[in-house]
C-alpha atoms as a PDB file:
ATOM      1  CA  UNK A   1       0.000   0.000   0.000  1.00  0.00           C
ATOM      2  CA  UNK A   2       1.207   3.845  -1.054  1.00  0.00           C
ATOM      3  CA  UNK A   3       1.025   5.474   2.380  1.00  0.00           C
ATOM      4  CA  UNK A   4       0.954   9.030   0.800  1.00  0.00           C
ATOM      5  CA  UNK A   5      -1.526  11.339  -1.029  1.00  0.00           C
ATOM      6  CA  UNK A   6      -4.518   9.454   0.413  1.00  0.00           C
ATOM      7  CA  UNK A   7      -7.778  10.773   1.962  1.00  0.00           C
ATOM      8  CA  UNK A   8      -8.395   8.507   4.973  1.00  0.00           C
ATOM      9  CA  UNK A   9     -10.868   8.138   7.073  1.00  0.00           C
ATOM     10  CA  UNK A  10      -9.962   6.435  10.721  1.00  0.00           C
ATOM     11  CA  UNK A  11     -12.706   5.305  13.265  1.00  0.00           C
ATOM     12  CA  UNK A  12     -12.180   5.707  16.623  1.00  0.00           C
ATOM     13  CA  UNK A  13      -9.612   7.953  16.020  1.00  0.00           C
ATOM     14  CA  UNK A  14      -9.733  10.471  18.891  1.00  0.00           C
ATOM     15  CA  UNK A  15      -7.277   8.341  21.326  1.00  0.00           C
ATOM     16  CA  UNK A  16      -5.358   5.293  21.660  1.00  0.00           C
ATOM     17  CA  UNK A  17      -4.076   3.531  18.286  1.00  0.00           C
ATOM     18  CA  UNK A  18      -6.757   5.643  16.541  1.00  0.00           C
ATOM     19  CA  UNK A  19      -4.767   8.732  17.521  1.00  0.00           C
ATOM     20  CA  UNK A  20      -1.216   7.242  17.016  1.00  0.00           C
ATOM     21  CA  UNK A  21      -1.841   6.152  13.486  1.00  0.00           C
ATOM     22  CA  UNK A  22      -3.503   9.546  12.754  1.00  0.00           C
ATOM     23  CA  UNK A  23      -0.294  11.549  14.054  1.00  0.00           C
ATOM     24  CA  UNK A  24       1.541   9.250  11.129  1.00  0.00           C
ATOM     25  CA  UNK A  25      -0.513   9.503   8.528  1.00  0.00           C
ATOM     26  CA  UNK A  26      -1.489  13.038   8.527  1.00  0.00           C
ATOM     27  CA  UNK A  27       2.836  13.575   7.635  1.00  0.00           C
ATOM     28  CA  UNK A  28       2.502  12.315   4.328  1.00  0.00           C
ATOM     29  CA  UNK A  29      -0.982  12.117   3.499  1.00  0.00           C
ATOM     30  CA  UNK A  30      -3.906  14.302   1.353  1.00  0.00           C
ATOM     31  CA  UNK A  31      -6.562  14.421   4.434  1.00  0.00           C
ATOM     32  CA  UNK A  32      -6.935  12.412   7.419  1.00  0.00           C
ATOM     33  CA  UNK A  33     -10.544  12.246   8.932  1.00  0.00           C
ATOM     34  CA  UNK A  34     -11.769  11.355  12.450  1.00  0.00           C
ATOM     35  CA  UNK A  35     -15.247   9.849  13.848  1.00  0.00           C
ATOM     36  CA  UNK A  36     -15.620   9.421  17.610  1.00  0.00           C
ATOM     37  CA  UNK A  37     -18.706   9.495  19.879  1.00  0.00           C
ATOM     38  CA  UNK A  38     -17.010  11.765  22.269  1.00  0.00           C
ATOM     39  CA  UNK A  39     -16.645  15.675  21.012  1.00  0.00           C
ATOM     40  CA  UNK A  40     -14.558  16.729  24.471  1.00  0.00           C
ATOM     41  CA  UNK A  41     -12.044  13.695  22.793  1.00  0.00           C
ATOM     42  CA  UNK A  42     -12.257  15.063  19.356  1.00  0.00           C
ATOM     43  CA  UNK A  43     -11.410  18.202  20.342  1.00  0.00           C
ATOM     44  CA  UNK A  44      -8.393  17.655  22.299  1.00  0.00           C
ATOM     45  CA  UNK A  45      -7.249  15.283  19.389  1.00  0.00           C
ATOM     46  CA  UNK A  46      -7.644  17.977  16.914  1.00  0.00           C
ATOM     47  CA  UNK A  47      -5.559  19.978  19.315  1.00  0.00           C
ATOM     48  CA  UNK A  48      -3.328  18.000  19.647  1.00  0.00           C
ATOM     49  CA  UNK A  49      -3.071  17.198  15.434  1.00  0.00           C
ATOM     50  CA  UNK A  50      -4.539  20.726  14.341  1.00  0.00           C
ATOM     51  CA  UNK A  51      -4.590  18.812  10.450  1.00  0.00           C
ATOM     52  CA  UNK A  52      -7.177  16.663  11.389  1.00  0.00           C
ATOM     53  CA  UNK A  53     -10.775  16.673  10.249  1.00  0.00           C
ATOM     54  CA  UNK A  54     -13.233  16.012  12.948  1.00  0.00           C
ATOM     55  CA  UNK A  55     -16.425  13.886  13.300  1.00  0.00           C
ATOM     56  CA  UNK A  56     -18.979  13.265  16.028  1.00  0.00           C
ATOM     57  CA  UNK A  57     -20.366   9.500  15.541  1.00  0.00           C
ATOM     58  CA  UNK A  58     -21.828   7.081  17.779  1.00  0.00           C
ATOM     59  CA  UNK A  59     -21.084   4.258  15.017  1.00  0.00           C
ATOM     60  CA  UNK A  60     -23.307   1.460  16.975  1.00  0.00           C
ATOM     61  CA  UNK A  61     -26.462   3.657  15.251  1.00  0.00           C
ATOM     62  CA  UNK A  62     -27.027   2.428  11.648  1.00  0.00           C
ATOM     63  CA  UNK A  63     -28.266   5.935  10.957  1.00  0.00           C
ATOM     64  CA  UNK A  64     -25.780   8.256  12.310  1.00  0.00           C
ATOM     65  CA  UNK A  65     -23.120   6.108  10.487  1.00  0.00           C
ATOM     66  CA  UNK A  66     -24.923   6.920   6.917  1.00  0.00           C
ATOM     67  CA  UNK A  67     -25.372  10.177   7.672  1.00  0.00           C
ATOM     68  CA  UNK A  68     -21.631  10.418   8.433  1.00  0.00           C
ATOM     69  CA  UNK A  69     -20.496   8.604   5.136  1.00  0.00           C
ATOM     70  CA  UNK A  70     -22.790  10.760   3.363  1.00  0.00           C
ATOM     71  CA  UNK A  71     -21.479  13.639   4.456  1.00  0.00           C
ATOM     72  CA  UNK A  72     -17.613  12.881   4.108  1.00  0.00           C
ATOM     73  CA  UNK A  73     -18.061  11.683   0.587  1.00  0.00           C
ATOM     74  CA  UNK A  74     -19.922  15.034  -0.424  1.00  0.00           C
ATOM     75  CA  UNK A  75     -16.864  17.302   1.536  1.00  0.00           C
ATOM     76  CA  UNK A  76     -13.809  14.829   0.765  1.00  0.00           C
ATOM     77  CA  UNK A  77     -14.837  13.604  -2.664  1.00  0.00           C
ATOM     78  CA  UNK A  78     -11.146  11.736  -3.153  1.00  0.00           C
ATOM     79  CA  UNK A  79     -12.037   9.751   0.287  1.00  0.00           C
ATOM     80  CA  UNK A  80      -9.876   6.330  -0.678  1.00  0.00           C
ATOM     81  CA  UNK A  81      -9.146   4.548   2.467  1.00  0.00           C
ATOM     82  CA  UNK A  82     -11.148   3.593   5.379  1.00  0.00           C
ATOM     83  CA  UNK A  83      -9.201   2.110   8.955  1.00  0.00           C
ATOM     84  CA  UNK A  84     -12.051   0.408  10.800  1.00  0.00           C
ATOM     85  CA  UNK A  85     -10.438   1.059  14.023  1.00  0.00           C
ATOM     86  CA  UNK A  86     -13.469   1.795  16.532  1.00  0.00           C
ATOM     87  CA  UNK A  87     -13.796  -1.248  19.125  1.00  0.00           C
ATOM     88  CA  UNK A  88     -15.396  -1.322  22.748  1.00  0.00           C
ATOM     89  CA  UNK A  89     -15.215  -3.964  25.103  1.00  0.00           C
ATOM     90  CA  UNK A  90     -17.128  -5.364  28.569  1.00  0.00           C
ATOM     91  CA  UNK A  91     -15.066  -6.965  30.790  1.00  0.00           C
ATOM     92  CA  UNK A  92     -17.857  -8.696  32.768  1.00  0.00           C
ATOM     93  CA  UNK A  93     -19.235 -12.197  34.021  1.00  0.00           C
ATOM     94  CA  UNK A  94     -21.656 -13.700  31.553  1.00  0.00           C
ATOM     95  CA  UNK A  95     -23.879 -14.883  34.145  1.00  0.00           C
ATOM     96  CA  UNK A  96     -24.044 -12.285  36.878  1.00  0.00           C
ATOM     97  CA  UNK A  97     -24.693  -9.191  34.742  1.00  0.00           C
ATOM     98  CA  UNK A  98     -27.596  -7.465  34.808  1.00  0.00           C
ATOM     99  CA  UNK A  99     -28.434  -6.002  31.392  1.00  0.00           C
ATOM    100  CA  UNK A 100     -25.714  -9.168  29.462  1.00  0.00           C
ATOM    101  CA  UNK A 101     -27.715  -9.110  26.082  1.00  0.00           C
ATOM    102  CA  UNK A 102     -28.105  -5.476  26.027  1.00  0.00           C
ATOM    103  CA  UNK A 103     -24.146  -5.463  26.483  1.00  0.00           C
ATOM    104  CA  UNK A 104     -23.178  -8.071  23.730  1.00  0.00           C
ATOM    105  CA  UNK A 105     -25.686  -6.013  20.973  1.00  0.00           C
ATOM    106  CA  UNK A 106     -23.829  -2.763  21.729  1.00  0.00           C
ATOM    107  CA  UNK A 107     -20.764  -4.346  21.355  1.00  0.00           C
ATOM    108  CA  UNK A 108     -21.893  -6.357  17.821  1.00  0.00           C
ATOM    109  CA  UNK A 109     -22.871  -3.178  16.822  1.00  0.00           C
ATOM    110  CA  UNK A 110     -19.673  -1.313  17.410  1.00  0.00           C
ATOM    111  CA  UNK A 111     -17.098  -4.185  16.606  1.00  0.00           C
ATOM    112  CA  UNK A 112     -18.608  -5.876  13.748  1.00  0.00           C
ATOM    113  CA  UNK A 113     -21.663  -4.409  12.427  1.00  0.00           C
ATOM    114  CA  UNK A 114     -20.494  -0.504  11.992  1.00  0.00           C
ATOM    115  CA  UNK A 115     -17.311  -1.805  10.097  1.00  0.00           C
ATOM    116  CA  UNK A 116     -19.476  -4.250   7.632  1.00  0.00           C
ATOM    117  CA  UNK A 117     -21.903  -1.029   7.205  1.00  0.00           C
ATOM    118  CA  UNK A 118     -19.172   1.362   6.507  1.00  0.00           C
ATOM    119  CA  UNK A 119     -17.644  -1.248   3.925  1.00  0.00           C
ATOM    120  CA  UNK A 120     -20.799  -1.580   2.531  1.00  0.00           C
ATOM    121  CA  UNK A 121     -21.242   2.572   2.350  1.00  0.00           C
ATOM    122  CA  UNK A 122     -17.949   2.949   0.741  1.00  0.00           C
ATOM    123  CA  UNK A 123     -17.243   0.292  -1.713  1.00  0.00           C
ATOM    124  CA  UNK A 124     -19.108   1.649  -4.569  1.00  0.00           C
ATOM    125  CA  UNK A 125     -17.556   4.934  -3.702  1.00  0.00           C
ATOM    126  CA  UNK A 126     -14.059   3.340  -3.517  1.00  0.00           C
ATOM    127  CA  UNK A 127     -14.495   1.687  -7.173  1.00  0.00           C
ATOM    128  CA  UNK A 128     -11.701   3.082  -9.360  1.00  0.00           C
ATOM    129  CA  UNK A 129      -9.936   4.931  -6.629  1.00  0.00           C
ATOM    130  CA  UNK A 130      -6.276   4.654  -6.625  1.00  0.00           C
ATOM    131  CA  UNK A 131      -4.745   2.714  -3.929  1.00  0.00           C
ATOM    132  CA  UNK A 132      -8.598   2.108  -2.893  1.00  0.00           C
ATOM    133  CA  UNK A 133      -7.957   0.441   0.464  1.00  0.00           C
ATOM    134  CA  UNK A 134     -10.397  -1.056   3.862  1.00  0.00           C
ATOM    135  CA  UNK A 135      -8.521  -1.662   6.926  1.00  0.00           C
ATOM    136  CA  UNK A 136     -10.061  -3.559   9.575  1.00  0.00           C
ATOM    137  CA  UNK A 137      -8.323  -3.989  13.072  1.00  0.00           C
ATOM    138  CA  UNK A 138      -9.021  -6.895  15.154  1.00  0.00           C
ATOM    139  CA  UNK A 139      -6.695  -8.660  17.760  1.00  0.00           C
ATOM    140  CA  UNK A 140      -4.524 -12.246  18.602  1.00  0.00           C
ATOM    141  CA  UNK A 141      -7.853 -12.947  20.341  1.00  0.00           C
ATOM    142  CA  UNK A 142      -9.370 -13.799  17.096  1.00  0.00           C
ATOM    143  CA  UNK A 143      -7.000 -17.259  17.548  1.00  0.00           C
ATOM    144  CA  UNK A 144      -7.425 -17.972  21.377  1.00  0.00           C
ATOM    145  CA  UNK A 145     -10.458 -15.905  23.244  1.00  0.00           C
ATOM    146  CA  UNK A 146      -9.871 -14.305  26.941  1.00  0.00           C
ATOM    147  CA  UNK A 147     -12.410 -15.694  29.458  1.00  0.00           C
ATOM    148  CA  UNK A 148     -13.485 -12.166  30.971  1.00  0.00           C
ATOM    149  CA  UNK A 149     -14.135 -11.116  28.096  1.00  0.00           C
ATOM    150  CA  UNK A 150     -17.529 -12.463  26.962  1.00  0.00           C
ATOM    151  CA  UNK A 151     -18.580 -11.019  23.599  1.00  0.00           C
ATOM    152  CA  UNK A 152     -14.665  -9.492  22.362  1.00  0.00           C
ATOM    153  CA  UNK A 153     -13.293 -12.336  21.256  1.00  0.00           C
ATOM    154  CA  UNK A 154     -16.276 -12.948  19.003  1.00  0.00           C
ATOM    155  CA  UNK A 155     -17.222  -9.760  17.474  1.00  0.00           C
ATOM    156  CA  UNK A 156     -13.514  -9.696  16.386  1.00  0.00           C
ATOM    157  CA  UNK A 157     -13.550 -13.109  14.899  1.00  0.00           C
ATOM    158  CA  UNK A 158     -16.368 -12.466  13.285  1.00  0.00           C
ATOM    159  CA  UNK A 159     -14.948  -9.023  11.714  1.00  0.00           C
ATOM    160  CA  UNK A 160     -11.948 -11.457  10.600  1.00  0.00           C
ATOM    161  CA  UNK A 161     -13.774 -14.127   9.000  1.00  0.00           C
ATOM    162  CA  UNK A 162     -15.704 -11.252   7.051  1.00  0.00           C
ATOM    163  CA  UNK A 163     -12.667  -9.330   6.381  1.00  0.00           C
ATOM    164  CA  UNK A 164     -11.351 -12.846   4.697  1.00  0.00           C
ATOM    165  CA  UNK A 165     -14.180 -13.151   2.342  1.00  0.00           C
ATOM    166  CA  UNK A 166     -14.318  -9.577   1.684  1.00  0.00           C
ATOM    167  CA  UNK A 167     -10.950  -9.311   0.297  1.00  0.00           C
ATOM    168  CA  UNK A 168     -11.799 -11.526  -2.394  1.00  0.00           C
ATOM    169  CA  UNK A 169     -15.204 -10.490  -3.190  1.00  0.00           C
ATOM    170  CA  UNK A 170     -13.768  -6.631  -3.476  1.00  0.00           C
ATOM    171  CA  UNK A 171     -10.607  -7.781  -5.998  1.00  0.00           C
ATOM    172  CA  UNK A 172     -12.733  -7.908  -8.242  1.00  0.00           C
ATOM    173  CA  UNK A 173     -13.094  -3.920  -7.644  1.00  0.00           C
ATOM    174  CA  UNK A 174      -9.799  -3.329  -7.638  1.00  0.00           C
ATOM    175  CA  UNK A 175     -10.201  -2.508  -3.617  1.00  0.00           C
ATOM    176  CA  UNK A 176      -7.387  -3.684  -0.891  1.00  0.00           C
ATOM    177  CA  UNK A 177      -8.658  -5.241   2.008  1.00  0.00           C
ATOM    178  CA  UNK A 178      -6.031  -5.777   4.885  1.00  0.00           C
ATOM    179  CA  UNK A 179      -6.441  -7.021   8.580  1.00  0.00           C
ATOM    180  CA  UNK A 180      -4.067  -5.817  11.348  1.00  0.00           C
ATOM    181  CA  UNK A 181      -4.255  -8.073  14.770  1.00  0.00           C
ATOM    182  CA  UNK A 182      -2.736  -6.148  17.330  1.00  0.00           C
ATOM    183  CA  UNK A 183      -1.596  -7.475  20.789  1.00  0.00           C
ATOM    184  CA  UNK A 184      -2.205  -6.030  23.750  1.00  0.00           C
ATOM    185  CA  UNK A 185      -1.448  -1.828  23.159  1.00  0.00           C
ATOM    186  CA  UNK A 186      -1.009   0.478  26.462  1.00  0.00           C
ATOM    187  CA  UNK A 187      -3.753   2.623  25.262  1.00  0.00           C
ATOM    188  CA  UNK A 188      -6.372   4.072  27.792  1.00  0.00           C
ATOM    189  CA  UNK A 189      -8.462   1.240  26.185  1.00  0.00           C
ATOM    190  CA  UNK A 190      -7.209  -0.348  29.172  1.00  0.00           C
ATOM    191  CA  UNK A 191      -8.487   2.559  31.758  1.00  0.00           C
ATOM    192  CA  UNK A 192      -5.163   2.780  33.291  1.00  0.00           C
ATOM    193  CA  UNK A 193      -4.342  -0.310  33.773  1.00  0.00           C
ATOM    194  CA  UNK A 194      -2.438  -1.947  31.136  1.00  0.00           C
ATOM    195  CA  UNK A 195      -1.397  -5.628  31.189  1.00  0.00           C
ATOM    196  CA  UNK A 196       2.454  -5.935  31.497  1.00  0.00           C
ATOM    197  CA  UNK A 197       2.624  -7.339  28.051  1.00  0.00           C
ATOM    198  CA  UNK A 198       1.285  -4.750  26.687  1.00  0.00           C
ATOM    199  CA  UNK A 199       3.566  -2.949  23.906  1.00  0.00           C
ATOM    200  CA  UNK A 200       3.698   1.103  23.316  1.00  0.00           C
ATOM    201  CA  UNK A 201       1.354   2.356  20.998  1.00  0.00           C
ATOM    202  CA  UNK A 202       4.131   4.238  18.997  1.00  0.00           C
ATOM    203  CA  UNK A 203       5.333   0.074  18.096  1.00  0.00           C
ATOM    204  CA  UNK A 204       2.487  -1.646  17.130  1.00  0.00           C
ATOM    205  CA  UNK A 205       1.467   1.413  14.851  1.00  0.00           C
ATOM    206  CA  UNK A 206       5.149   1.729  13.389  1.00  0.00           C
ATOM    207  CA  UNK A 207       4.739  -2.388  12.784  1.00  0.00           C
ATOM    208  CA  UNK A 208       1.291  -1.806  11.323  1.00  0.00           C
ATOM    209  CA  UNK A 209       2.316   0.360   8.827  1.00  0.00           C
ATOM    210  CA  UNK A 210       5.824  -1.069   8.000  1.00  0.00           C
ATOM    211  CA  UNK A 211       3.339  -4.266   7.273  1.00  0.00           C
ATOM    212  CA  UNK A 212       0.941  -2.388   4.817  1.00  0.00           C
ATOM    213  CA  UNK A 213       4.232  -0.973   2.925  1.00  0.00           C
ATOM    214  CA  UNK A 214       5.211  -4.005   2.226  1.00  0.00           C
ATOM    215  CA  UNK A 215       1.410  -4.847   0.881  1.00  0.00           C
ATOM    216  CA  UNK A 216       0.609  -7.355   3.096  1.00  0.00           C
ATOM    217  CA  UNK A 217      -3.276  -8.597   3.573  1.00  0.00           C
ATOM    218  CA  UNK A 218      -2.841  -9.750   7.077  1.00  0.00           C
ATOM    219  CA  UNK A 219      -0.652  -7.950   9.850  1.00  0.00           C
ATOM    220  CA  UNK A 220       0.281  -9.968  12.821  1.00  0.00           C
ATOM    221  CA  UNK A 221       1.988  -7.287  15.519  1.00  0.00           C
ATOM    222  CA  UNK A 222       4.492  -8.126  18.137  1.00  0.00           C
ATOM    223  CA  UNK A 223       3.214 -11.543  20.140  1.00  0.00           C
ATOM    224  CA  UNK A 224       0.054 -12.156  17.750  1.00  0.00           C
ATOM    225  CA  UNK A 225       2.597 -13.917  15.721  1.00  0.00           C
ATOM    226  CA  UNK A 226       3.545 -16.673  18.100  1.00  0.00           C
ATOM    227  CA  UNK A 227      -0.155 -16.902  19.505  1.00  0.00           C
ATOM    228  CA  UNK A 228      -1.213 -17.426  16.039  1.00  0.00           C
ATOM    229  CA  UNK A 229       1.277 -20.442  15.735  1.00  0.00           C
ATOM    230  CA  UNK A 230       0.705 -21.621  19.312  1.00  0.00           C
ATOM    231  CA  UNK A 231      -3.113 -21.465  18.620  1.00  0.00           C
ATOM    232  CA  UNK A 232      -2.621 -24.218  15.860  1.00  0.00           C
ATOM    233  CA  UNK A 233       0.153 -25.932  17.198  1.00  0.00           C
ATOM    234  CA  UNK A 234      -0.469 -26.149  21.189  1.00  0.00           C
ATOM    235  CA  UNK A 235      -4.098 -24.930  21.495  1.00  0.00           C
ATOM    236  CA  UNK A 236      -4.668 -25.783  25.262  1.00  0.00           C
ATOM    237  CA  UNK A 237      -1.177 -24.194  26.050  1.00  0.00           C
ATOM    238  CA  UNK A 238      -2.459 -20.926  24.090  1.00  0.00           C
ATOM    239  CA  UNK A 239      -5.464 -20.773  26.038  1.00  0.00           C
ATOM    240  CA  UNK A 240      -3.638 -20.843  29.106  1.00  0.00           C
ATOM    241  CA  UNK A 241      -1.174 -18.498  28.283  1.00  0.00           C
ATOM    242  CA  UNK A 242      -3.866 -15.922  26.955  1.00  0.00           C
ATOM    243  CA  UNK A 243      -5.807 -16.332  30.452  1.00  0.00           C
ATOM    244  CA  UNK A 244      -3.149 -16.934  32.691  1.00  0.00           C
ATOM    245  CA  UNK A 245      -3.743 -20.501  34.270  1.00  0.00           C
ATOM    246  CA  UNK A 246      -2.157 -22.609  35.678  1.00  0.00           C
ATOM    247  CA  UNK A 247      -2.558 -26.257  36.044  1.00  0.00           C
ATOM    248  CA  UNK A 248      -4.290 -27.651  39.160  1.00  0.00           C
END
């Protein structure tokens, strides 16, 4: 992938890996655009990268996500790659939370349904674009799900399976589609409490775009690359590892 003279658009881009990879691209790129729910995070974002173009978006609505794409494609006509970025997560017991189901369809809707919708949105629009290009983060978890974390591990499998089919049904319109899996990041994703395996943002960005320079479809970062052999080769090892236990 040509990492210059691109109009991008990056969801959940206001903090965390969002932010980092905007910093980056916004050096050697046309226009770099932004969606978050938050506008207090936008705003300090966009002072903190006064290039960027702001958006307020609560992507887990179906509507405010086409009125968004609607109204980036009218203002940045040249709009050629999209970085499905955007993920929440509930770190919860399946069984003894109250309001579970109402949990798991927020999180479908963020993790796996806005990216589909915004792929959907964009494709025709992306159609004999140079360097025409969908990005879709995901996670080692994909290979080997954490227990606390009930509905994660799934939405992002789910994204990966559909990224996989995706990139072959958009070849035939000339349209990239790449997967980055990223480790554990110390983002405030983790609310201040980062697990001590966790790498710097500025790495796994730097390895996720040294990885799309060199054109690749699917991105392992830092450890995802042994978990992804470990998950095939030593799958009850992998689990433990990923969750910490220990054998009674």
């Amino acid at each position: 992938m040509d990492l210059k003279n691109n109009t991008i658009l990056i969801t959940g881009g206001s903090s965390g890996i969002g932010l980092e990879l905007s910093r980056e691209l916004v050096k050697r790129n046309n226009e770099v655009i932004v969606c978050g729910r938050s506008i207090e995070k936008l705003q300090k974002a966009k002072e903190y990268i006064p290039e960027l173009h702001i958006f307020q978006c609560d992507i887990s609505s179906s509507e405010q996500c086409k009125e968004l794409i609607n109204k980036i494609v009218q203002l940045f006509p040249k709009l050629n790659v999209l970085i499905n970025n955007a993920a929440i997560v509930h770190k919860t017991s399946f069984t003894e939370t109250e309001g579970i189901v109402s949990m798991a369809e927020k999180e479908i809707a963020v993790n796996l349904t806005a990216p589909i919708q915004f792929s959907s949105l964009l494709a025709d629009h992306f159609t004999g674009k140079d360097n025409a290009t969908i990005i879709n983060v995901t996670t080692g978890l994909i290979y080997m799900p954490r227990i606390d974390y009930p509905f994660y591990n799934a939405t992002k499998a789910a994204l990966h399976s559909f990224t996989m089919v995706l990139r072959l049904q958009l070849a035939l319109k000339r349209i990239k589609v790449t997967e980055v899996m990223f480790p554990a990041v110390d983002t405030p994703w983790h609310n201040g409490n980062p697990p001590k395996i966790a790498i710097p943002v500025e790495k796994a960005v730097s390895e996720m775009l040294v990885g799309l320079e060199k054109g690749k479809c699917e991105i392992r970062i830092g450890g995802v690359k042994l978990l992804y052999f470990l998950s095939r080769l030593l799958p009850n090892y992998a689990f433990k590892l990923v969750n910490n236990l220990k054998d009674k």
